[in-house]
C-alpha atoms as a PDB file:
ATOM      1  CA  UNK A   1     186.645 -54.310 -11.580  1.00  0.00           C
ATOM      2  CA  UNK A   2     187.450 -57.560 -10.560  1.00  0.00           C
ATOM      3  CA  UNK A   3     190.700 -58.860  -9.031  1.00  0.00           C
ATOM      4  CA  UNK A   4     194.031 -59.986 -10.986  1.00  0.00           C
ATOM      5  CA  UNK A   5     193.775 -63.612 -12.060  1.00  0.00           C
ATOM      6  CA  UNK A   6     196.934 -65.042 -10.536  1.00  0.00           C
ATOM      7  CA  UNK A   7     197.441 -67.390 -13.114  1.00  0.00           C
ATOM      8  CA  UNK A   8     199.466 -64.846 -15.243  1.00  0.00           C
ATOM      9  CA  UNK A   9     201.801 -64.386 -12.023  1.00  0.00           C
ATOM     10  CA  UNK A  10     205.088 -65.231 -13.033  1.00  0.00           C
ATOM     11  CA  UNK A  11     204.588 -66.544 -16.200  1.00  0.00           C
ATOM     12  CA  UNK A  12     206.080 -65.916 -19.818  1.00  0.00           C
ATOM     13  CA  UNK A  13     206.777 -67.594 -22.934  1.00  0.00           C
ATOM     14  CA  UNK A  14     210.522 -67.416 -21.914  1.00  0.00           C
ATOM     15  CA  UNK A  15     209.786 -69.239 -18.428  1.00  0.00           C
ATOM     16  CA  UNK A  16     207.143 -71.626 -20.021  1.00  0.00           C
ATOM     17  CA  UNK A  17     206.623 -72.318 -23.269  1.00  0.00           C
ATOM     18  CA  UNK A  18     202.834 -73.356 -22.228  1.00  0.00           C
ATOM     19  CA  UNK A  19     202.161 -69.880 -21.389  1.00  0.00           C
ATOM     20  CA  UNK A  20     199.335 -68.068 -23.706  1.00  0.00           C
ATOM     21  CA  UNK A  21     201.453 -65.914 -26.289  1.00  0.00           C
ATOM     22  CA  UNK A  22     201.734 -61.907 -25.396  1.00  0.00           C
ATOM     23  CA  UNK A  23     198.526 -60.032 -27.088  1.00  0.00           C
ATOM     24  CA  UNK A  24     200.006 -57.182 -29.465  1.00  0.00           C
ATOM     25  CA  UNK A  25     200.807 -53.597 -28.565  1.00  0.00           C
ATOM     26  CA  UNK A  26     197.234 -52.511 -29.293  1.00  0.00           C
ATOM     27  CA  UNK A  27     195.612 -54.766 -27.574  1.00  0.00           C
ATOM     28  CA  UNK A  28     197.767 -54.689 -24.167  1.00  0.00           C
ATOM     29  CA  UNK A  29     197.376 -50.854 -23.982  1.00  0.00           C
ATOM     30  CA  UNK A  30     201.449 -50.981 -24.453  1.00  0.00           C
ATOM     31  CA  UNK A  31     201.831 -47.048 -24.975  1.00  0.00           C
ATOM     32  CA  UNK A  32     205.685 -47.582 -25.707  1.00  0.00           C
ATOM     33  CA  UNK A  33     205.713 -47.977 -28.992  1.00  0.00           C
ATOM     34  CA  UNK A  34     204.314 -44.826 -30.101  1.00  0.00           C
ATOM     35  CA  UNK A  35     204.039 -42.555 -26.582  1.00  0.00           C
ATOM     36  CA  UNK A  36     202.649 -39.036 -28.509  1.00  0.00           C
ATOM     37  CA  UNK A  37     203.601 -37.514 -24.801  1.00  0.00           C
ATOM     38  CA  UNK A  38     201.007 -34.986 -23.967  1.00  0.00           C
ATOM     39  CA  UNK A  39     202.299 -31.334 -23.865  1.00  0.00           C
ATOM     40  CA  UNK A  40     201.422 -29.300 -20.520  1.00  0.00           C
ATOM     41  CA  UNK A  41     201.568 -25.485 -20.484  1.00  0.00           C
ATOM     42  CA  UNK A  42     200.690 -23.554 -16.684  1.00  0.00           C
ATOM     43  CA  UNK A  43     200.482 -20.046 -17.721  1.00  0.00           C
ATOM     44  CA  UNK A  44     200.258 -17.489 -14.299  1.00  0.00           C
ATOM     45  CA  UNK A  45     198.943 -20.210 -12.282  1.00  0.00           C
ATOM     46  CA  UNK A  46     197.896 -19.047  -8.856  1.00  0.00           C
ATOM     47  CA  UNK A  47     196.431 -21.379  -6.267  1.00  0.00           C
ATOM     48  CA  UNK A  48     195.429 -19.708  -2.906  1.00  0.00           C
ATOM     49  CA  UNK A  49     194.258 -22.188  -0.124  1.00  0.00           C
ATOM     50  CA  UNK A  50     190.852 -21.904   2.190  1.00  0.00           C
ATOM     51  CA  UNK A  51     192.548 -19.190   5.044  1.00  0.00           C
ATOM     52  CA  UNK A  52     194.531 -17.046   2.196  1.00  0.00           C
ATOM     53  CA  UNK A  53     197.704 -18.864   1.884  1.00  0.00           C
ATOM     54  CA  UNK A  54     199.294 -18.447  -1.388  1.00  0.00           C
ATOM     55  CA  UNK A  55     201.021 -21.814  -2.299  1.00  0.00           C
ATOM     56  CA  UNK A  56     201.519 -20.895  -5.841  1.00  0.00           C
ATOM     57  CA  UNK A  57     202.145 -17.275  -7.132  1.00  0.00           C
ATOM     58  CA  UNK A  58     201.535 -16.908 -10.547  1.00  0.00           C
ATOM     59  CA  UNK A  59     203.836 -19.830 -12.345  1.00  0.00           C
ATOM     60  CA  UNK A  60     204.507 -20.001 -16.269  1.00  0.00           C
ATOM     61  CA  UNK A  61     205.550 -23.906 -17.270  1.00  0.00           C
ATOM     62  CA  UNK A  62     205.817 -26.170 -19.572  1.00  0.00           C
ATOM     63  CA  UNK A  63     206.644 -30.253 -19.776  1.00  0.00           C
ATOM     64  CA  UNK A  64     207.402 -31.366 -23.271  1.00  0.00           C
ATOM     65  CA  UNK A  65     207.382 -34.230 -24.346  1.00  0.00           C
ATOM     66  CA  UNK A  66     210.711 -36.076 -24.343  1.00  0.00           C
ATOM     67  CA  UNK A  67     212.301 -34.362 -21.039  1.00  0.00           C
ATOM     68  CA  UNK A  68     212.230 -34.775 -17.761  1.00  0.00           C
ATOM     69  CA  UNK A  69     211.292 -31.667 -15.646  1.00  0.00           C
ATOM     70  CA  UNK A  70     212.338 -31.710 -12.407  1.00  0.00           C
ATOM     71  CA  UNK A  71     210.463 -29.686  -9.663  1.00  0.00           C
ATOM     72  CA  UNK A  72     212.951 -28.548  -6.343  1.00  0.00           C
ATOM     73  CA  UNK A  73     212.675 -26.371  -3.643  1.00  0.00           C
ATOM     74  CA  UNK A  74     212.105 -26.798   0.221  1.00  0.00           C
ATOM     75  CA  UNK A  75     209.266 -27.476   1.922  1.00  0.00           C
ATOM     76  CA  UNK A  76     206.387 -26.191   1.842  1.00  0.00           C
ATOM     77  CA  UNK A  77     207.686 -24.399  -1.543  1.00  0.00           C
ATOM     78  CA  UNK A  78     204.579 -25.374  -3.606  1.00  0.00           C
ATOM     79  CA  UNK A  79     206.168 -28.009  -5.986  1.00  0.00           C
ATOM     80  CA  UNK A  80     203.586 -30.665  -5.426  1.00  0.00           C
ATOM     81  CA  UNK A  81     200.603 -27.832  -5.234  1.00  0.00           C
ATOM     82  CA  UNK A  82     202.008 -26.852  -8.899  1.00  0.00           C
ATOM     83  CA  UNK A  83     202.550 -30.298 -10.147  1.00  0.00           C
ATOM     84  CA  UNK A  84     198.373 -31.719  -9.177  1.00  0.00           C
ATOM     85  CA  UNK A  85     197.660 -28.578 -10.873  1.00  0.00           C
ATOM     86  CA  UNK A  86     199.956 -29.632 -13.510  1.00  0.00           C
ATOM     87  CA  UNK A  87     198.768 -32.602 -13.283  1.00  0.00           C
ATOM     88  CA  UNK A  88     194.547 -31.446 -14.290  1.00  0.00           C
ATOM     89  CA  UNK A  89     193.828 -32.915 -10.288  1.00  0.00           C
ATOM     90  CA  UNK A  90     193.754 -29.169  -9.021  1.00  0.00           C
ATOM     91  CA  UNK A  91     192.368 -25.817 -10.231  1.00  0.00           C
ATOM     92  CA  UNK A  92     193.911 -22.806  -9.899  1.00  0.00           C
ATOM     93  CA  UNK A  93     192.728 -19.690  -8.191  1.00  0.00           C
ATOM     94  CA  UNK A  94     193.863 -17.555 -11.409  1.00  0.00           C
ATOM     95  CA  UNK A  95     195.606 -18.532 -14.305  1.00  0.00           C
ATOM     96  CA  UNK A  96     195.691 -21.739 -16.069  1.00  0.00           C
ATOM     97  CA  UNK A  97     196.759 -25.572 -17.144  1.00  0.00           C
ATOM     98  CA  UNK A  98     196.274 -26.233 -20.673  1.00  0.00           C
ATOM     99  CA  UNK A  99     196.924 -29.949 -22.213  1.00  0.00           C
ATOM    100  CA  UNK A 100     197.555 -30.424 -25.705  1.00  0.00           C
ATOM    101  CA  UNK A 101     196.103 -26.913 -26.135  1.00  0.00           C
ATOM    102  CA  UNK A 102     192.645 -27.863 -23.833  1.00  0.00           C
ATOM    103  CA  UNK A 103     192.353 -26.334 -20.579  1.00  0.00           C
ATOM    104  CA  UNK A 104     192.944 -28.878 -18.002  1.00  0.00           C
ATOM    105  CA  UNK A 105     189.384 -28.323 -16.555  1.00  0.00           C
ATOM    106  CA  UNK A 106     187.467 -29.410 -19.767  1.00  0.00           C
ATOM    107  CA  UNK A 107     188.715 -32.696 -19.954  1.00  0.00           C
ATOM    108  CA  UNK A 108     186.769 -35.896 -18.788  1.00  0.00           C
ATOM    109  CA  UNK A 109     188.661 -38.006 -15.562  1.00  0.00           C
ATOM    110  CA  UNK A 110     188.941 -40.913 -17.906  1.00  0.00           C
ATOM    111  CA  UNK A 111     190.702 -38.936 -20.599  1.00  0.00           C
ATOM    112  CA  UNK A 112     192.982 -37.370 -18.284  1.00  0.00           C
ATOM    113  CA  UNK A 113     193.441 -40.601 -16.847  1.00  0.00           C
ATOM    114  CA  UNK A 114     194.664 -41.598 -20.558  1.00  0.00           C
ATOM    115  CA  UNK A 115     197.230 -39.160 -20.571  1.00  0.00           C
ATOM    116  CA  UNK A 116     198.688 -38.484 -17.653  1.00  0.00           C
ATOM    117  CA  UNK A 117     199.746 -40.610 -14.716  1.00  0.00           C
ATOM    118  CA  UNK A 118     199.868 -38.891 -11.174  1.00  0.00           C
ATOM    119  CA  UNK A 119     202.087 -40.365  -8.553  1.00  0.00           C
ATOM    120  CA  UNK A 120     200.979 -38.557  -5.336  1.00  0.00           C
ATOM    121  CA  UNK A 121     203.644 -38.043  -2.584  1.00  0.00           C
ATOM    122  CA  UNK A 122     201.053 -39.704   0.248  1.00  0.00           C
ATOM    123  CA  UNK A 123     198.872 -42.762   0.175  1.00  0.00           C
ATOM    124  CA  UNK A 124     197.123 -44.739   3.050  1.00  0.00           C
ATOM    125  CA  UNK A 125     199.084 -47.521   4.168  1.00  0.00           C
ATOM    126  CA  UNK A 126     196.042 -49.648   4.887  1.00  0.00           C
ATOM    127  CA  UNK A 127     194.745 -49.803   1.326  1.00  0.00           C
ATOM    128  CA  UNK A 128     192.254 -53.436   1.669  1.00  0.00           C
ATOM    129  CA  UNK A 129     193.958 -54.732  -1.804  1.00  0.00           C
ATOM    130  CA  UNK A 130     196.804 -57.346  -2.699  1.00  0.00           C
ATOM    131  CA  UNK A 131     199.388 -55.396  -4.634  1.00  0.00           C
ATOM    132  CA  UNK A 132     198.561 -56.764  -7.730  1.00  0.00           C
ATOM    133  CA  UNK A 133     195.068 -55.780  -7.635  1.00  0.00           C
ATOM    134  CA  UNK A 134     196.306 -51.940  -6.943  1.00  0.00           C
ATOM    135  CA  UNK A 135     198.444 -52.243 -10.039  1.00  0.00           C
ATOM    136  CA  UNK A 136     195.217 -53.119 -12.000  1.00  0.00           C
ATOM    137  CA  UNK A 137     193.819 -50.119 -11.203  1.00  0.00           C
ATOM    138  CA  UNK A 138     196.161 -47.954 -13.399  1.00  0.00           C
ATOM    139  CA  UNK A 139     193.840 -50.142 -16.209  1.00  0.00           C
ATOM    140  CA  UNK A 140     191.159 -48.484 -15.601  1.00  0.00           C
ATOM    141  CA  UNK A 141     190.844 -46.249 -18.241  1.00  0.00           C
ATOM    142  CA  UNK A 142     191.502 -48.728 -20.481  1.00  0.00           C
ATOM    143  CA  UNK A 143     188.802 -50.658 -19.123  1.00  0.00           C
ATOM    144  CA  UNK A 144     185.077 -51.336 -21.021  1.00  0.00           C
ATOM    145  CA  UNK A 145     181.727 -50.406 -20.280  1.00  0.00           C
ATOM    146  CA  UNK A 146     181.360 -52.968 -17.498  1.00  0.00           C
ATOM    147  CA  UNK A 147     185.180 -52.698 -15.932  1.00  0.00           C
ATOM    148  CA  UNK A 148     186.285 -56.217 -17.097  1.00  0.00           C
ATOM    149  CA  UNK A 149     190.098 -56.526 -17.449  1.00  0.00           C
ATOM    150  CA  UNK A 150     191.219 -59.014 -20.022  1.00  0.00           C
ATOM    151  CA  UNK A 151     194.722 -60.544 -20.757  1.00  0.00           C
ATOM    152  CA  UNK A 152     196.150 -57.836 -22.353  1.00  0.00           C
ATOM    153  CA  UNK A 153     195.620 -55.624 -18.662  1.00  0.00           C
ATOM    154  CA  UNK A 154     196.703 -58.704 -16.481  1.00  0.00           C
ATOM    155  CA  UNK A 155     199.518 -59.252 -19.449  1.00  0.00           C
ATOM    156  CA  UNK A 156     200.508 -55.131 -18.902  1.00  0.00           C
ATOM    157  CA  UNK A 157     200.146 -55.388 -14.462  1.00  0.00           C
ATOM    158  CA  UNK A 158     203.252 -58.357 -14.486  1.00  0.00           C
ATOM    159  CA  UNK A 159     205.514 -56.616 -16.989  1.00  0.00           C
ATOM    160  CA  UNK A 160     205.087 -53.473 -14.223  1.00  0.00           C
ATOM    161  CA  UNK A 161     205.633 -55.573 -11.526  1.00  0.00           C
ATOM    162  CA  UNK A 162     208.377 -56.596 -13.119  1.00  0.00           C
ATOM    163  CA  UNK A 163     209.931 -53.417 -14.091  1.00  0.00           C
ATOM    164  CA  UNK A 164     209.763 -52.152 -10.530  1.00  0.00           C
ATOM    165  CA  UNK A 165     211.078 -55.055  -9.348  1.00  0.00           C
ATOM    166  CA  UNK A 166     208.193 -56.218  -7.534  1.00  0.00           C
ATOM    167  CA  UNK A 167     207.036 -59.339  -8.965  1.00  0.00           C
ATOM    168  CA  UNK A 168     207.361 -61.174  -5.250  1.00  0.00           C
ATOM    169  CA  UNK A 169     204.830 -58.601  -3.612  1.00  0.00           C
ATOM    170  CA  UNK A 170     201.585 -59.223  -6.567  1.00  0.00           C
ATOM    171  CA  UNK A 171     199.757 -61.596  -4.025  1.00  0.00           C
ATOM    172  CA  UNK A 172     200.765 -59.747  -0.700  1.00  0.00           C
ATOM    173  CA  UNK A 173     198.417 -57.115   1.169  1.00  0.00           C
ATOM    174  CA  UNK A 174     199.594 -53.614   0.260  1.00  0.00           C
ATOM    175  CA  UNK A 175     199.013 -53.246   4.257  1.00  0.00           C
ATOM    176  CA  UNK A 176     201.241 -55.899   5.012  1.00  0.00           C
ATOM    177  CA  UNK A 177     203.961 -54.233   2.664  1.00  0.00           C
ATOM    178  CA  UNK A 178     206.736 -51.469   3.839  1.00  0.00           C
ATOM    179  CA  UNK A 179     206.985 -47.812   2.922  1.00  0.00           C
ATOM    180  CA  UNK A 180     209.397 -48.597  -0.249  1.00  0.00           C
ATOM    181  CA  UNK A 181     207.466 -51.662  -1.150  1.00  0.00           C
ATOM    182  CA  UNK A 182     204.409 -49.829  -1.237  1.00  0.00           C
ATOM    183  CA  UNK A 183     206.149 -47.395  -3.198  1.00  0.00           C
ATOM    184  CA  UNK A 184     207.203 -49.675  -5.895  1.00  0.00           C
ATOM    185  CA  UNK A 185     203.846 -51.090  -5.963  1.00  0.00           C
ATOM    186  CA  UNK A 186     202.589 -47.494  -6.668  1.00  0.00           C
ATOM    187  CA  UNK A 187     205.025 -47.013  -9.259  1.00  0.00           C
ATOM    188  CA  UNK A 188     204.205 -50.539 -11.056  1.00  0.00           C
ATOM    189  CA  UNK A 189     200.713 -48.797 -11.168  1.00  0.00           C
ATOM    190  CA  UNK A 190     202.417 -45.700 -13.647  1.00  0.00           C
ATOM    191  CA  UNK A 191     203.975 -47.816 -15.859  1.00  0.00           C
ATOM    192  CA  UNK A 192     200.863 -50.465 -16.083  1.00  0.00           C
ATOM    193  CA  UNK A 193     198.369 -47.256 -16.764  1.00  0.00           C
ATOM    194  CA  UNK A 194     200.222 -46.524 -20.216  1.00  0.00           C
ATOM    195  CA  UNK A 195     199.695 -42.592 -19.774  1.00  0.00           C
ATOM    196  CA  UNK A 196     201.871 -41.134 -22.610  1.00  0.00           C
ATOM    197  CA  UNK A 197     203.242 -38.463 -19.429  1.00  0.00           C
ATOM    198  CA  UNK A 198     203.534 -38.820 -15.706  1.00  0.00           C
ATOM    199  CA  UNK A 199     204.041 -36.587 -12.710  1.00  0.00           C
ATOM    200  CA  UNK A 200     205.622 -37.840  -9.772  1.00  0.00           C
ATOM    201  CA  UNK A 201     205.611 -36.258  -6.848  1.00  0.00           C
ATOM    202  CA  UNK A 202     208.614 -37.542  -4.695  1.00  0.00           C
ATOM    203  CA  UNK A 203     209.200 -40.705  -6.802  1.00  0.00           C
ATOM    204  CA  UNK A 204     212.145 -41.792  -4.371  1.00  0.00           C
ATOM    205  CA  UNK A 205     210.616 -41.601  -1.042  1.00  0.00           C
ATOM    206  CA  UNK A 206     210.622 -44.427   1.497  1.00  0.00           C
ATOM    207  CA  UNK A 207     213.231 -46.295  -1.401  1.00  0.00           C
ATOM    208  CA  UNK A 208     216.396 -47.321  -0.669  1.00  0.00           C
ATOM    209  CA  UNK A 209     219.305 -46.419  -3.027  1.00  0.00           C
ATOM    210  CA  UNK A 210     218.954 -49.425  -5.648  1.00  0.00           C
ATOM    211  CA  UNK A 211     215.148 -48.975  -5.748  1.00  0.00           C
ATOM    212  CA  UNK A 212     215.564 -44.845  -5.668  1.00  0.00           C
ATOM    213  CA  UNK A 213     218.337 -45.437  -9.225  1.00  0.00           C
ATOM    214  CA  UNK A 214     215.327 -48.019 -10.766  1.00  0.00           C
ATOM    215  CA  UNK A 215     212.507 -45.340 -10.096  1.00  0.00           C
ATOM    216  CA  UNK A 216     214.581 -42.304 -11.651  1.00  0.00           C
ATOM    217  CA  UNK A 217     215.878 -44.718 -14.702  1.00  0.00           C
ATOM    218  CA  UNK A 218     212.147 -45.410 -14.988  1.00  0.00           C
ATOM    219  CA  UNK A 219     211.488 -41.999 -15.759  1.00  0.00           C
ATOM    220  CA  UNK A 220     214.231 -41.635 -18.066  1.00  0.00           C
ATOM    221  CA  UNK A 221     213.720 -44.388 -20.451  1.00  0.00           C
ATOM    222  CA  UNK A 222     209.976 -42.830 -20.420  1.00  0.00           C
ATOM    223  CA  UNK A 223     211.421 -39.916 -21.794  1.00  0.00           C
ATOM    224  CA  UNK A 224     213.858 -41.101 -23.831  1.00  0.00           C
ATOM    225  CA  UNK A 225     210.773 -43.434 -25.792  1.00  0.00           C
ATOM    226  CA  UNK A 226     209.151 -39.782 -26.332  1.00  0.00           C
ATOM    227  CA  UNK A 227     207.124 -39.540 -23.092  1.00  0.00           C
ATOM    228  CA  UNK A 228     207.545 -36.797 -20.859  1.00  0.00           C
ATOM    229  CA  UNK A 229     207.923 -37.129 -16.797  1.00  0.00           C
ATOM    230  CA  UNK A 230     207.893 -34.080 -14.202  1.00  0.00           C
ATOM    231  CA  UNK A 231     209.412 -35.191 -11.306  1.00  0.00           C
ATOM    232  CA  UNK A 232     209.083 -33.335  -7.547  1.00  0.00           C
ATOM    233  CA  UNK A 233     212.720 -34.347  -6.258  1.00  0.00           C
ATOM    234  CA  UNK A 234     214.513 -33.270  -2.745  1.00  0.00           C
ATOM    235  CA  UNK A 235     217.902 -34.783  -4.061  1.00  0.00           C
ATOM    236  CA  UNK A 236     220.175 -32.396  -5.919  1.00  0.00           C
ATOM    237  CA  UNK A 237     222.271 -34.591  -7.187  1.00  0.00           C
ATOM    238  CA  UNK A 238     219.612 -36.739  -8.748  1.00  0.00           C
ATOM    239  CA  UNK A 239     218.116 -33.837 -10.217  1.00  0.00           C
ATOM    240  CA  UNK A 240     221.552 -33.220 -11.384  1.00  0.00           C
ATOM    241  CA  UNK A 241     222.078 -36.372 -12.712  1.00  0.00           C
ATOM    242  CA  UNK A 242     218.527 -37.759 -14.265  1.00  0.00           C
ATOM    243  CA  UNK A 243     216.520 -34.020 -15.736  1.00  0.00           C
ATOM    244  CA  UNK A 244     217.139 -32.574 -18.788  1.00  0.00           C
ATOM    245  CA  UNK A 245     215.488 -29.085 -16.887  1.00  0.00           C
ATOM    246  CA  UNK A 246     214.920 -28.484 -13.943  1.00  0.00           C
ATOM    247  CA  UNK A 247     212.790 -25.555 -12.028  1.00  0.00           C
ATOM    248  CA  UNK A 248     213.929 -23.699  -8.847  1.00  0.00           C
ATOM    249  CA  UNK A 249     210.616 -23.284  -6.978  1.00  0.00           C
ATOM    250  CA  UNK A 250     210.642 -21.104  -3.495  1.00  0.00           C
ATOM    251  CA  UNK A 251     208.183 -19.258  -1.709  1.00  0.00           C
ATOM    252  CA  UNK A 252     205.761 -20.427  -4.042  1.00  0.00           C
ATOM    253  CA  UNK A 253     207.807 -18.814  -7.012  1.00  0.00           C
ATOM    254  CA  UNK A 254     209.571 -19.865  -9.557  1.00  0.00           C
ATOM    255  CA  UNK A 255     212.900 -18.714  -8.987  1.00  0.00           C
ATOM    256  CA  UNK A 256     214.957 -20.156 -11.529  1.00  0.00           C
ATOM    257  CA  UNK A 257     214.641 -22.798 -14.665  1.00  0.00           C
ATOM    258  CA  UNK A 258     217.040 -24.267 -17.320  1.00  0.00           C
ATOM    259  CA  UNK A 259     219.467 -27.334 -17.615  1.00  0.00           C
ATOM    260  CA  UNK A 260     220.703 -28.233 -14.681  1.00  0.00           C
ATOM    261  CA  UNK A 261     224.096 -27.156 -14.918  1.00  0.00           C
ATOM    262  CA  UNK A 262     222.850 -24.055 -15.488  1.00  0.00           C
ATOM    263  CA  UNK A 263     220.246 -23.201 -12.773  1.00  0.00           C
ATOM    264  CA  UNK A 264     221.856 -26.017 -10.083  1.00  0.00           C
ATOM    265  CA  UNK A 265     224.383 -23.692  -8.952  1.00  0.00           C
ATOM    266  CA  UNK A 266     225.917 -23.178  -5.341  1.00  0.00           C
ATOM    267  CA  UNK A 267     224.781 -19.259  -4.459  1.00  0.00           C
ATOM    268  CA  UNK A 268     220.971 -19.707  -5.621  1.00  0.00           C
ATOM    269  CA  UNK A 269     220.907 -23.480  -3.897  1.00  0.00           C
ATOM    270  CA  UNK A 270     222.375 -21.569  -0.796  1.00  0.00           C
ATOM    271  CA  UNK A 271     219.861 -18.694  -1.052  1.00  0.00           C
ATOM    272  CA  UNK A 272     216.873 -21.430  -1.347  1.00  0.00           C
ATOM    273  CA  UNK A 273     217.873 -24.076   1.128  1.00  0.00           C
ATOM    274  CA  UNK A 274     219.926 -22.158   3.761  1.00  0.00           C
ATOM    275  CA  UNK A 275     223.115 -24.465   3.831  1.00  0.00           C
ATOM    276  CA  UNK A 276     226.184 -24.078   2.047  1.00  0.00           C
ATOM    277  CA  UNK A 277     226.979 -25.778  -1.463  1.00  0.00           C
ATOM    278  CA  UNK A 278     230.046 -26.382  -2.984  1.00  0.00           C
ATOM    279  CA  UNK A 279     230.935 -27.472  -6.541  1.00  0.00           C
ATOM    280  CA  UNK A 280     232.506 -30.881  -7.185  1.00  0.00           C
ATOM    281  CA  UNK A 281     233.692 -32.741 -10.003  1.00  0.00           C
ATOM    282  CA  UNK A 282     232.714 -36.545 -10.367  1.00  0.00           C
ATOM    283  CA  UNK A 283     235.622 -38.782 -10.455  1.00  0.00           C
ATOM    284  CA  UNK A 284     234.201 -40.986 -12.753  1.00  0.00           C
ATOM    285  CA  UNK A 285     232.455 -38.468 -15.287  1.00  0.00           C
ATOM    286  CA  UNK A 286     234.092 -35.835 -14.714  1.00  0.00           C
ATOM    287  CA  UNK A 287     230.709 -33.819 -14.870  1.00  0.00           C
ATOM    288  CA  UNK A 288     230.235 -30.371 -12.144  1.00  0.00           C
ATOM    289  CA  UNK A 289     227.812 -31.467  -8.918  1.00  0.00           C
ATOM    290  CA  UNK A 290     226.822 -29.519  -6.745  1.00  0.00           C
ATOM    291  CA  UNK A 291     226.483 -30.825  -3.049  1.00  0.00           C
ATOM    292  CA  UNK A 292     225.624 -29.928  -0.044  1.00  0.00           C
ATOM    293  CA  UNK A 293     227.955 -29.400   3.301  1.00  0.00           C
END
């Protein structure tokens, strides 16, 4: 693959009228207009680790398309073992992950990579690309025979960069970048791959508030366009606020799933975390919180 040519940087036909004319949907590998969000089942998925330790003890799940399913628990719970194996990047010990009806294991790398895009919680900070050029990489499933991106991918990198709000960072070093910018960058990658459903692992980390509201809106437009995002989330309140369901995982169990009003409630959240919770109502809304004391 070679690297993003910079002369797309910045440019549109609103900014400058001299500006090539945006390719069409199908050409751009725009997956908005017609998302058909890929349906993911885990039926009694078990994942045991080398040394016997049980991360994941026999799960049932499902992400449809059009929600957002949000994954909490404490550490160590198994919420980002059960989302890579969610996610077709893990097998499981017993059990397993079907997609759109296939199991998880049968499909290709490239097809999965058509389908799903994986946000993983950890990355190296010393990645030897610009920004831009790790954006580009979400094309490549997109990509031909000899891994030549054309207009259409550079055209589908800037509106990500965009999105996320990181436009200024396409020529910088991701090495040279902070924890949140890197994390933007990352993001920009999701939205430029065109995968119909994503799973996030810890979209908000390292982002500060502004950037952590963006990231979560991100996921709910997907869903509201008839994608589907699973989302690994410490914040109860954004859970709260952004999933239509949301599963209670401890212990490597899941201990509870529904709407959020339903399953977010102070004695279980007490149980699970081992702090108090208390019930609120939002000033502005006028919507039950829970929160933590």
């Amino acid at each position: 693959m070679r690297g993003v040519d910079t002369r797309f940087e910045g440019r549109s036909r609103a900014d400058d009228p001299s500006a090539p004319a945006d390719p069409p949907p199908a050409e751009r590998g725009d997956a908005a207009a017609n998302l058909g969000a890929s349906r993911i089942e885990a039926r009694a998925v078990r994942v045991v680790f080398p040394g016997g330790r049980e991360a994941v003890r026999g799960v049932d799940l499902d992400l449809r398309p059009g929600e957002v399913l949000g994954l909490v628990g404490p550490n160590g719970a198994g919420k980002s073992t059960l989302a890579k194996a969610m996610a077709g990047l893990l097998s499981p010990s017993s059990g397993e992950v079907r997609i759109d009806g296939a199991p998880a294991g049968s499909l290709r790398r490239r097809e999965l990579a058509r389908r799903i895009a994986w946000l993983a919680q950890d990355v190296p900070a010393d990645l030897a690309f610009t920004a831009a050029e790790v954006v580009l990489m979400g094309r490549s499933p997109h990509l031909g025979a000899l891994g030549l991106d054309g207009p259409g991918d550079r055209h589908a990198v800037w509106e990500a960069l965009r999105a996320t709000s990181a436009s200024d960072l396409a020529d910088r070093p991701m090495e040279a970048l902070s924890g949140g910018e890197r994390r933007r960058v990352l993001l920009a990658r999701i939205l430029a791959q065109g995968a119909p459903t994503w799973i996030l692992d810890e979209p908000t980390t390292h982002l500060d508030l502004a950037h952590q509201q963006l990231a979560l809106r991100l996921a709910r437009d997907h869903a509201d366009r008839g994608g589907s995002t699973l989302c690994v989330l410490h914040d109860i309140t954004q859970a709260h606020a952004c999933c239509d369901r949301v599963a209670v995982i401890a212990g490597g169990e899941l201990r509870a799933l529904g709407a959020p009003g339903e399953v977010l409630r102070p004695a279980l959240l007490q149980e699970i975390f081992g702090v108090r919770f208390v019930e609120v109502t939002h000033p502005e809304t006028g919507k039950a919180h829970v929160v933590a004391l």
